[in-house]
N, C-alpha and C. Protein backbone atom coordinates (compact mmCIF):
# COMPACT_ATOMS: atom_id res chain seq x y z
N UNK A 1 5.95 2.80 -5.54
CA UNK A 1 5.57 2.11 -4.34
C UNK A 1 6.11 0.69 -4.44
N UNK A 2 6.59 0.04 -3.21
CA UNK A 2 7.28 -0.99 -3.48
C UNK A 2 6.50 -1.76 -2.44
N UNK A 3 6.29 -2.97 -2.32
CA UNK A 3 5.60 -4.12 -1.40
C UNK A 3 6.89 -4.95 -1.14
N UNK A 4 6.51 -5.22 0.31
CA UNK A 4 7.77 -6.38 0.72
C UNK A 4 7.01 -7.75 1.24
N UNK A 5 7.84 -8.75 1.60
CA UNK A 5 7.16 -9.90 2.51
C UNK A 5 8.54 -10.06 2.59
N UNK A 6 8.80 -9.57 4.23
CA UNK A 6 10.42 -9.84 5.01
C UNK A 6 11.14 -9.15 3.43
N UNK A 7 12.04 -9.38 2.86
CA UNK A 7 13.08 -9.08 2.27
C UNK A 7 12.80 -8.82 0.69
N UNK A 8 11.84 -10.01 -0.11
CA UNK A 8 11.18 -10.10 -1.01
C UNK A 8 10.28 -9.29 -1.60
N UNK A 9 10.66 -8.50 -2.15
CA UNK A 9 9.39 -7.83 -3.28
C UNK A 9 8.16 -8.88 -3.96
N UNK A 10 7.02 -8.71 -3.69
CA UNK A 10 5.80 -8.82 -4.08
C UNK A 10 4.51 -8.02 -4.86
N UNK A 11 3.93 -8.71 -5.15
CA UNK A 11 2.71 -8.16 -5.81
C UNK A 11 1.33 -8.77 -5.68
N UNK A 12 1.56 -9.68 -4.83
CA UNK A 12 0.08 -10.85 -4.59
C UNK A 12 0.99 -11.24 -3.29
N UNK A 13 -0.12 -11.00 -2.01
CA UNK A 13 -0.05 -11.73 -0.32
C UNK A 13 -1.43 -11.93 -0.22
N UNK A 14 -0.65 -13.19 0.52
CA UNK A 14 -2.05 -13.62 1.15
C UNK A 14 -2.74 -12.53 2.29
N UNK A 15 -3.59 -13.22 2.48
CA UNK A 15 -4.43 -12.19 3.80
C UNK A 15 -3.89 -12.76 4.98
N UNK A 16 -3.08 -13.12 5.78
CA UNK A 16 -2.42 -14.01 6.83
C UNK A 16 -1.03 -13.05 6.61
N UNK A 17 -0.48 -12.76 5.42
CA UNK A 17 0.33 -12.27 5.41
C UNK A 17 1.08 -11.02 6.05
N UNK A 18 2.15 -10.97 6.70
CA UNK A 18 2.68 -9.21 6.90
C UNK A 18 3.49 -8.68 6.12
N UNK A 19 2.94 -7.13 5.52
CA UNK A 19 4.05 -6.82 4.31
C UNK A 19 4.26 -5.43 4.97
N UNK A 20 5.17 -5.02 4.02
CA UNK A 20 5.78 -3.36 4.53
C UNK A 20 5.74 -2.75 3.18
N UNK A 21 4.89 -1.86 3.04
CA UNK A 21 4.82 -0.91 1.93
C UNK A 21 5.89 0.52 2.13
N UNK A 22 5.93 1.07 1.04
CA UNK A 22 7.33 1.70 1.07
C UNK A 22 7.27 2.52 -0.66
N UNK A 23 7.79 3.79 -0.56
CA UNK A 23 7.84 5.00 -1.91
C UNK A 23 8.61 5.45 -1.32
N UNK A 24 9.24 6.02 -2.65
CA UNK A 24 10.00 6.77 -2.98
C UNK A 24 9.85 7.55 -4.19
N UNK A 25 10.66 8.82 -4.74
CA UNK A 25 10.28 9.97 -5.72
C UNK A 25 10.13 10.83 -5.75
N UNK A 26 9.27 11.15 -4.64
CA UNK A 26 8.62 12.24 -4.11
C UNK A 26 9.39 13.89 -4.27
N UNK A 27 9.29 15.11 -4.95
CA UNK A 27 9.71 16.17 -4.40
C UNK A 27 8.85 16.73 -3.61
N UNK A 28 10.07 17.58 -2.69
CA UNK A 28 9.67 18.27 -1.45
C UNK A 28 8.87 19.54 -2.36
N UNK A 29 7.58 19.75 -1.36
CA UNK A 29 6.54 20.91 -1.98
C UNK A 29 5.38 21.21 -0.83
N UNK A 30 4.35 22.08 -0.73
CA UNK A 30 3.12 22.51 -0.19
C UNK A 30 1.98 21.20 -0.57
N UNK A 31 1.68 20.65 0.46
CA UNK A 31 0.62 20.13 0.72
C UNK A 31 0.55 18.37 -0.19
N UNK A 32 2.31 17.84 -0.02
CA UNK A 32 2.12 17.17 -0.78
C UNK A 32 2.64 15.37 -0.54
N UNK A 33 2.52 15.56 1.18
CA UNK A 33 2.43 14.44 1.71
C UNK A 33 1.54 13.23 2.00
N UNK A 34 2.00 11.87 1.43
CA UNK A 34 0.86 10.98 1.30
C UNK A 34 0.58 10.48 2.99
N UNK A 35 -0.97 11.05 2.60
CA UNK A 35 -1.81 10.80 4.08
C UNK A 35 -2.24 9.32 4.61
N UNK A 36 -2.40 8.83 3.09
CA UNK A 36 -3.33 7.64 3.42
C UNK A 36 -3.26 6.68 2.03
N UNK A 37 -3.09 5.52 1.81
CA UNK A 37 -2.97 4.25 0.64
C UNK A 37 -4.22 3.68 0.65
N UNK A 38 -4.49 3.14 -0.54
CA UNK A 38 -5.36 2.36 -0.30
C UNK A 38 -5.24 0.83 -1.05
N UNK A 39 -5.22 -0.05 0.03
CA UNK A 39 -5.08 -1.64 -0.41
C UNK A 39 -6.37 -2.30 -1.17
N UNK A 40 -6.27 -3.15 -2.79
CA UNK A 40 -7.21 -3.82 -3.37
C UNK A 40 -7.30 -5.30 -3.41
N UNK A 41 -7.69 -5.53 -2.98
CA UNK A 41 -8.09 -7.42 -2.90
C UNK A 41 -8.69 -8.13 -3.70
N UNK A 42 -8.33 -9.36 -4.54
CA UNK A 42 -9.25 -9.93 -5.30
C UNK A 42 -9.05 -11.70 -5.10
N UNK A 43 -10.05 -12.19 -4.64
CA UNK A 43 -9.76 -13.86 -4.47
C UNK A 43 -9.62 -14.49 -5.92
N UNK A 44 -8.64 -15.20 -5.84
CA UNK A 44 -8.06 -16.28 -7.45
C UNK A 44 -7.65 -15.56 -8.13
N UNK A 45 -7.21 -14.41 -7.93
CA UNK A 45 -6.42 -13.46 -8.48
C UNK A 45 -5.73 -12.00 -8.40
N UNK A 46 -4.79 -11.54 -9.00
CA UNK A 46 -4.45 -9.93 -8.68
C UNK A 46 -5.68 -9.07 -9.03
N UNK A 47 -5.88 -8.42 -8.11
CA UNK A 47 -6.95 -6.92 -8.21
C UNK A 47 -6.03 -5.94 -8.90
N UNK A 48 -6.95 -4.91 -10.03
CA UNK A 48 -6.75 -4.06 -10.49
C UNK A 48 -7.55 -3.04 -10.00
N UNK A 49 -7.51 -1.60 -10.04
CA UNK A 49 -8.13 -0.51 -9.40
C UNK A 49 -9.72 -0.77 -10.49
N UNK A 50 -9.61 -1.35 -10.98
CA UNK A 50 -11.52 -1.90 -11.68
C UNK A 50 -11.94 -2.82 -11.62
N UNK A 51 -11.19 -3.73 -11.21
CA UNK A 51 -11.48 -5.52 -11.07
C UNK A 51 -10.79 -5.46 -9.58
N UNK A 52 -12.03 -5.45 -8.76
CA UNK A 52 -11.46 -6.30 -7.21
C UNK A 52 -12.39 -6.58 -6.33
N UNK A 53 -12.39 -7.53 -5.15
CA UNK A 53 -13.67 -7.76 -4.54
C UNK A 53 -13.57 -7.09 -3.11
N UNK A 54 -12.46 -6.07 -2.86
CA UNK A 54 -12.57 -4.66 -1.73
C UNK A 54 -11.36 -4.38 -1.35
N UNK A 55 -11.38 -3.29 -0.93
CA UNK A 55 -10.69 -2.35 -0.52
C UNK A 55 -10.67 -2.10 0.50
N UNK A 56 -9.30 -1.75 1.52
CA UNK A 56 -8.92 -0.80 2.73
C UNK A 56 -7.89 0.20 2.44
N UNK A 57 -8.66 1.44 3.22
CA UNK A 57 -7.61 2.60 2.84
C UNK A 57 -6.98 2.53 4.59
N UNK A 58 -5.65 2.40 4.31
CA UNK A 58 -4.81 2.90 5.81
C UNK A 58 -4.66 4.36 5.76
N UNK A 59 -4.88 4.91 6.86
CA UNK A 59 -4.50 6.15 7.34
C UNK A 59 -3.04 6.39 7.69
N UNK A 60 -1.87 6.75 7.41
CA UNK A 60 -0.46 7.08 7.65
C UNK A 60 -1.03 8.17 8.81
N UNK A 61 -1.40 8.72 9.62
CA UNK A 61 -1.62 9.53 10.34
C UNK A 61 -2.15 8.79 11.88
N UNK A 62 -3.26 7.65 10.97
CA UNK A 62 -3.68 7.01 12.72
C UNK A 62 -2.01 6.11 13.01
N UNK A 63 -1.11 5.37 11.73
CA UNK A 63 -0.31 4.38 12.08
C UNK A 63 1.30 5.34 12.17
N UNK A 64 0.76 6.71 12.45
CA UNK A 64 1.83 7.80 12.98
C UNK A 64 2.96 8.33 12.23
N UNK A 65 3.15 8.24 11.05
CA UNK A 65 4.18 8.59 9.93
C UNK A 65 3.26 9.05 8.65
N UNK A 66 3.59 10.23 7.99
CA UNK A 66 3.29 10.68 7.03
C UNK A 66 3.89 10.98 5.91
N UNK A 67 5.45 10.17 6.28
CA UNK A 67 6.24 10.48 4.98
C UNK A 67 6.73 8.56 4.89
N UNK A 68 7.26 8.14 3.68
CA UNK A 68 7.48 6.75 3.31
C UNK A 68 9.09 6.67 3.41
């Protein structure tokens, strides 16, 4: 999974920010399209999936694309 801001690869945006998330890897198979991500937030610092102060999962289905 790769994070952008305009052109730039990232790993820490602000909340003001617009980024474009983006994968690649994937083989073609049964039932094995990503539906939905989920974004971790942590103030004064990077969030880890055990250290963060919340989460939003996007739906790829409500924002109409199911492949990256």
């Amino acid at each position: 999974m790769q994070i952008k801001k305009g052109n730039t690869a990232i790993s820490i945006a602000k909340p003001t920010d617009t980024i474009t998330v983006s994968w690649s890897g994937a083989t073609n198979g049964t039932s094995n399209n990503i539906s939905n991500y989920k974004i971790y937030w942590k103030y004064g610092s990077a969030p880890t999936t055990s250290s963060y102060d919340g989460t939003h999962t996007v739906s790829l289905q409500t924002a109409g694309t199911t492949s990256g």
